[in-house]
C-alpha atoms as a PDB file:
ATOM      1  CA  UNK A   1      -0.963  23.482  -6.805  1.00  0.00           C
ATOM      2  CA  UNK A   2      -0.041  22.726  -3.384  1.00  0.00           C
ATOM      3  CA  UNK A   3      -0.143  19.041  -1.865  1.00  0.00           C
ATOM      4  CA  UNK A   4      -0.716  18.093   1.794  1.00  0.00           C
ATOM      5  CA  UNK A   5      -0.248  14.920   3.007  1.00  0.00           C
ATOM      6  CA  UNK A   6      -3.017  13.032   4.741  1.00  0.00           C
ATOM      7  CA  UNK A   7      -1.470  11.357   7.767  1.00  0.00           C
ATOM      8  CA  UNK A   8      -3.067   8.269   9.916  1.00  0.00           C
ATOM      9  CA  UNK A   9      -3.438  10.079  13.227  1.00  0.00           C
ATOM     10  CA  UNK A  10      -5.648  12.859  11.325  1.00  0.00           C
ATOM     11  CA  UNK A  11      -7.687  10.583   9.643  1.00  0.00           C
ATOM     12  CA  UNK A  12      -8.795   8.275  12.425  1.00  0.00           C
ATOM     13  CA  UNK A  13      -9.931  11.569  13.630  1.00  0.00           C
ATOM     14  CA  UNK A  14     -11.597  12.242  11.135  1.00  0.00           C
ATOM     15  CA  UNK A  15     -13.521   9.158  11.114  1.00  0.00           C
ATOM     16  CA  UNK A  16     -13.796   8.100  14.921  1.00  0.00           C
ATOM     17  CA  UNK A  17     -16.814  10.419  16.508  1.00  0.00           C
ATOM     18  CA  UNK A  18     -14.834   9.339  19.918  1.00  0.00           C
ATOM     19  CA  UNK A  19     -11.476  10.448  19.290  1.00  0.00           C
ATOM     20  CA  UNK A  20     -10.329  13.364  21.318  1.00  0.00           C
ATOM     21  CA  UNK A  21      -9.072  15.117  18.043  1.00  0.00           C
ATOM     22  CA  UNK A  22     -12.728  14.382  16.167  1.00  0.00           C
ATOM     23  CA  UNK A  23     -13.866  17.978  16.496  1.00  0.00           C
ATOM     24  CA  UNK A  24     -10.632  19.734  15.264  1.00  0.00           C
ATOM     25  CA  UNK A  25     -10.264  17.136  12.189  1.00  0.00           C
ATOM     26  CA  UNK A  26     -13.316  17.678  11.192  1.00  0.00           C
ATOM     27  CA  UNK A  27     -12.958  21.312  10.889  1.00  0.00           C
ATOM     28  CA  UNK A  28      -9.457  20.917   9.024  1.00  0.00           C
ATOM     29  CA  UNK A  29     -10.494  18.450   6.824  1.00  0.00           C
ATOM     30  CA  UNK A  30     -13.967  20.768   5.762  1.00  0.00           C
ATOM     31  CA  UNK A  31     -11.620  23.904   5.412  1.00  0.00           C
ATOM     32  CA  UNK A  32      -9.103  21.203   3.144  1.00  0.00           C
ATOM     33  CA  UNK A  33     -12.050  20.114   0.699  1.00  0.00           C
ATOM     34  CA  UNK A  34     -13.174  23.253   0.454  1.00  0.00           C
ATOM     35  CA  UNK A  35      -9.341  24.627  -1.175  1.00  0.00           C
ATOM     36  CA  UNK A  36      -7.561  23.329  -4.114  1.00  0.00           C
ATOM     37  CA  UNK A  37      -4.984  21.154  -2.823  1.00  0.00           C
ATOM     38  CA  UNK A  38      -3.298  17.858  -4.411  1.00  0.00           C
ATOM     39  CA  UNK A  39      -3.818  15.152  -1.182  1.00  0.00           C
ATOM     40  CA  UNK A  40      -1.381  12.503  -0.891  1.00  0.00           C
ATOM     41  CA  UNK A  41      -0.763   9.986   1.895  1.00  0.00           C
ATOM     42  CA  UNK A  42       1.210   6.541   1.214  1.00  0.00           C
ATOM     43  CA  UNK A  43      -0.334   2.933   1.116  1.00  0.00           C
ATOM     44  CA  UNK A  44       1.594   2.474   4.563  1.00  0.00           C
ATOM     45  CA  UNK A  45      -0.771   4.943   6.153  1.00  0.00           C
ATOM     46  CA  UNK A  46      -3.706   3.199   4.246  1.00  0.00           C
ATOM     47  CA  UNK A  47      -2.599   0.193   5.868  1.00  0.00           C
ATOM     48  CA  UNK A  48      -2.292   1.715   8.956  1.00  0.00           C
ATOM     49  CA  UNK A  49      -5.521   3.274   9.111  1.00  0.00           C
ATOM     50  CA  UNK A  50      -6.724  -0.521   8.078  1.00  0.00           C
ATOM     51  CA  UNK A  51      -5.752  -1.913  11.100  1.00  0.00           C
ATOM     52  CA  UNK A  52      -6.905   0.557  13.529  1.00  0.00           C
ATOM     53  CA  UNK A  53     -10.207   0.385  11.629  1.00  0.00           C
ATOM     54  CA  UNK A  54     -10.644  -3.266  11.676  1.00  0.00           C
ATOM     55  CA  UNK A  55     -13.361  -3.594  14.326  1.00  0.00           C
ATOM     56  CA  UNK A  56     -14.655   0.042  13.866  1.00  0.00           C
ATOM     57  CA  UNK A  57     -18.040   1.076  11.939  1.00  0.00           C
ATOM     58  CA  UNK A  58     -15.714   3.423   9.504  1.00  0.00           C
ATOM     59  CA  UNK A  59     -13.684   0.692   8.051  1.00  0.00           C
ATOM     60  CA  UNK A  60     -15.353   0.906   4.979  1.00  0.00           C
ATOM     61  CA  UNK A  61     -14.553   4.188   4.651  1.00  0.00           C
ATOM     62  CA  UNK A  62     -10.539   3.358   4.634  1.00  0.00           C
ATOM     63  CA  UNK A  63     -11.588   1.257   1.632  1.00  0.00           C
ATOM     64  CA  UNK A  64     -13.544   3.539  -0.154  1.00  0.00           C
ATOM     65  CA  UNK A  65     -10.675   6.475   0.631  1.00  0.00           C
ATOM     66  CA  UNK A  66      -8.240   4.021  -0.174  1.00  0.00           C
ATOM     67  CA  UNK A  67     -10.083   3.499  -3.866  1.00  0.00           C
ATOM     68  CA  UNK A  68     -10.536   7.216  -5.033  1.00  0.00           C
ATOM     69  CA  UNK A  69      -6.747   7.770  -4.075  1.00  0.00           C
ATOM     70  CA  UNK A  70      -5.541   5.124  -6.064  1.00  0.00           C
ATOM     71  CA  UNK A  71      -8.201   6.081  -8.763  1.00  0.00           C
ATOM     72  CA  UNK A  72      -6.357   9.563  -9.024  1.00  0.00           C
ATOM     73  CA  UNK A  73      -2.994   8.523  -8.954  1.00  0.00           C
ATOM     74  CA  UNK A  74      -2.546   9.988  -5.668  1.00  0.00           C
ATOM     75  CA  UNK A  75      -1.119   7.265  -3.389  1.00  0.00           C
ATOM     76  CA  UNK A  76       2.876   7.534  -3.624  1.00  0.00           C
ATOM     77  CA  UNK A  77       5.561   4.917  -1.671  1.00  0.00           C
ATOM     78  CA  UNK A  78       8.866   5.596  -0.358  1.00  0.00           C
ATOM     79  CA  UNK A  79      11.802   4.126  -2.767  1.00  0.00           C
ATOM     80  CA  UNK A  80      13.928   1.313  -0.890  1.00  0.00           C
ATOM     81  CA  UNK A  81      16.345   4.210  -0.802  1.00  0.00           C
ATOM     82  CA  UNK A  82      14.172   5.796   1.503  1.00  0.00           C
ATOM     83  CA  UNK A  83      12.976   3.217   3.570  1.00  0.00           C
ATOM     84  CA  UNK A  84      16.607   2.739   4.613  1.00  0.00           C
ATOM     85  CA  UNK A  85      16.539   6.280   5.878  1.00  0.00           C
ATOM     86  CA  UNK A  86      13.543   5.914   7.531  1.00  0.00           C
ATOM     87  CA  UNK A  87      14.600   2.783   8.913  1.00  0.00           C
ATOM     88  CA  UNK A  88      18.102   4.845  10.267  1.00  0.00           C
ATOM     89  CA  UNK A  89      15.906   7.331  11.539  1.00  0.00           C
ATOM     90  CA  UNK A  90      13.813   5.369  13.231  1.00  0.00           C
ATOM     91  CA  UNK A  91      17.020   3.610  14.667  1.00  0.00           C
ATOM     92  CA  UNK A  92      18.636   6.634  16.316  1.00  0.00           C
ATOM     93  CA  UNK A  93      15.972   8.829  17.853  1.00  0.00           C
ATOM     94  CA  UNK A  94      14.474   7.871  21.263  1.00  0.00           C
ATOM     95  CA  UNK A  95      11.730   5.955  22.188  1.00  0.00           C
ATOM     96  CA  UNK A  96       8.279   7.626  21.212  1.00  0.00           C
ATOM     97  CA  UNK A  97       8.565  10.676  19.015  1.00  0.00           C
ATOM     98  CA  UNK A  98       7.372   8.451  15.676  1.00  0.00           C
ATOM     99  CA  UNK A  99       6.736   5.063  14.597  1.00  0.00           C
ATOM    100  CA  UNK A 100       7.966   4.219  11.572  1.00  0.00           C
ATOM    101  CA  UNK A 101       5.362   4.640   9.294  1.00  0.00           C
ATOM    102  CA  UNK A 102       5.929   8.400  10.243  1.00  0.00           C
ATOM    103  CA  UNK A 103       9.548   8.688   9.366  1.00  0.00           C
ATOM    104  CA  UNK A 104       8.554   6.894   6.027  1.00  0.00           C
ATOM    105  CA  UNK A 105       6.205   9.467   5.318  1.00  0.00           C
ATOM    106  CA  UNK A 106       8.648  12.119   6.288  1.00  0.00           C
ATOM    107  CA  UNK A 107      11.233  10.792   3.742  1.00  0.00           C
ATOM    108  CA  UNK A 108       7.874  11.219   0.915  1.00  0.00           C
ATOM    109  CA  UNK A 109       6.811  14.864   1.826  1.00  0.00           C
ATOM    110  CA  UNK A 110      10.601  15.671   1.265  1.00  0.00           C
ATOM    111  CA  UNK A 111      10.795  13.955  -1.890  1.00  0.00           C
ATOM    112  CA  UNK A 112       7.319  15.545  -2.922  1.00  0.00           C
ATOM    113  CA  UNK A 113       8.068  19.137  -1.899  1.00  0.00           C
ATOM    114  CA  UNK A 114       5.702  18.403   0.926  1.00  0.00           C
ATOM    115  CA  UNK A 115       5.561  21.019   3.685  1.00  0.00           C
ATOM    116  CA  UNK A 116       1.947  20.100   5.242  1.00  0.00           C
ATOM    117  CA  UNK A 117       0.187  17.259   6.943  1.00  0.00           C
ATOM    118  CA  UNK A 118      -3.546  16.500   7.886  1.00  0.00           C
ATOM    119  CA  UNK A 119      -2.621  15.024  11.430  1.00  0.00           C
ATOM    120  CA  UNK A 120      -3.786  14.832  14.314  1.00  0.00           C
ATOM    121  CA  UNK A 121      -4.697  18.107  15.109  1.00  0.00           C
ATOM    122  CA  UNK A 122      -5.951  19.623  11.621  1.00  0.00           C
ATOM    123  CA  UNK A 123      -3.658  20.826   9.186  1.00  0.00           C
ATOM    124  CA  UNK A 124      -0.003  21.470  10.371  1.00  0.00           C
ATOM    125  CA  UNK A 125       3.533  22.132   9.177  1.00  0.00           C
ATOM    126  CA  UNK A 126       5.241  18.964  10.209  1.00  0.00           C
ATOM    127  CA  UNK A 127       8.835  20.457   8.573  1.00  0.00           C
ATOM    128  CA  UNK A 128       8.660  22.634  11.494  1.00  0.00           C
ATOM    129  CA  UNK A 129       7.867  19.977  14.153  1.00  0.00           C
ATOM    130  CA  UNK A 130      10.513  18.576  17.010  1.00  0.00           C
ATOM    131  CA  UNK A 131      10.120  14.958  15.515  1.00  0.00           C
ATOM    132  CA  UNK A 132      11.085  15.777  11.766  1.00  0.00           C
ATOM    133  CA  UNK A 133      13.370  17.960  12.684  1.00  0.00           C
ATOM    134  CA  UNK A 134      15.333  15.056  14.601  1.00  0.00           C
ATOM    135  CA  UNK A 135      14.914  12.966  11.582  1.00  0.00           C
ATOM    136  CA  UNK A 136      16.406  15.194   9.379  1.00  0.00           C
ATOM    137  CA  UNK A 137      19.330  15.198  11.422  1.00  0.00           C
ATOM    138  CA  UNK A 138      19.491  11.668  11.514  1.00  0.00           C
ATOM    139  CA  UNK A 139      18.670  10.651   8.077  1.00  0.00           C
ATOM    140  CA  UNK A 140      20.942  13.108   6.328  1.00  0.00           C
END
């Protein structure tokens, strides 16, 4: 079975009716339920989706996510090993391509076999993308 990783960007999408990606996550994340995939994310993205929740009408929603994740075993950390990576990463690329949070979930989908993310714009490949590409050169 295949895993994708659910990423904050794609699910604030998914749950803000406002957000200029809304549309787009909705349709990725219908086409994801309806395939058998293994979803992971990390309890950093939880907690980032937390705080940009906090004052929102879908923060209960990060909670209840947050629950049937944990409930399935499906909510995996980086090791301190790969914090410090992420942390390196973060350190040498420029301003803007990825917080850290990101690179910490980059150093995870490696670990995991991980090739795809639910992000901001649907489903996408983010081995292939500009920004983890740059960390991989950095963190090796």
């Amino acid at each position: 079975m295949t895993s994708i990783f659910l990423d904050t960007v794609g699910l604030i999408a998914l749950w803000d009716s406002s957000d200029q990606w809304h549309v787009p996550a909705k349709l990725a994340y219908t086409k994801l339920a309806s395939t058998v995939r293994k979803i992971v994310t990390t309890h950093y993205v939880l907690l980032e989706c937390g705080n940009a929740s906090a004052r929102r009408m879908y923060r209960n929603d990060v909670y209840e996510l947050r629950a049937v994740l944990l409930s399935e075993g499906l909510v995996c950390d980086p090791t301190l090993q790969e914090i410090e990576a992420a942390w390196e990463a973060y350190r040498c690329t420029t301003f803007g391509p990825a917080g850290i949070v990101d690179y910490l979930s980059f150093e995870v989908m490696r670990r995991l076999g991980i090739r795809e993310a639910f992000t901001m714009i649907g489903i996408s490949n983010l081995l292939a993308s500009p920004v983890y590409s740059s960390f991989r050169h950095h963190s090796i």
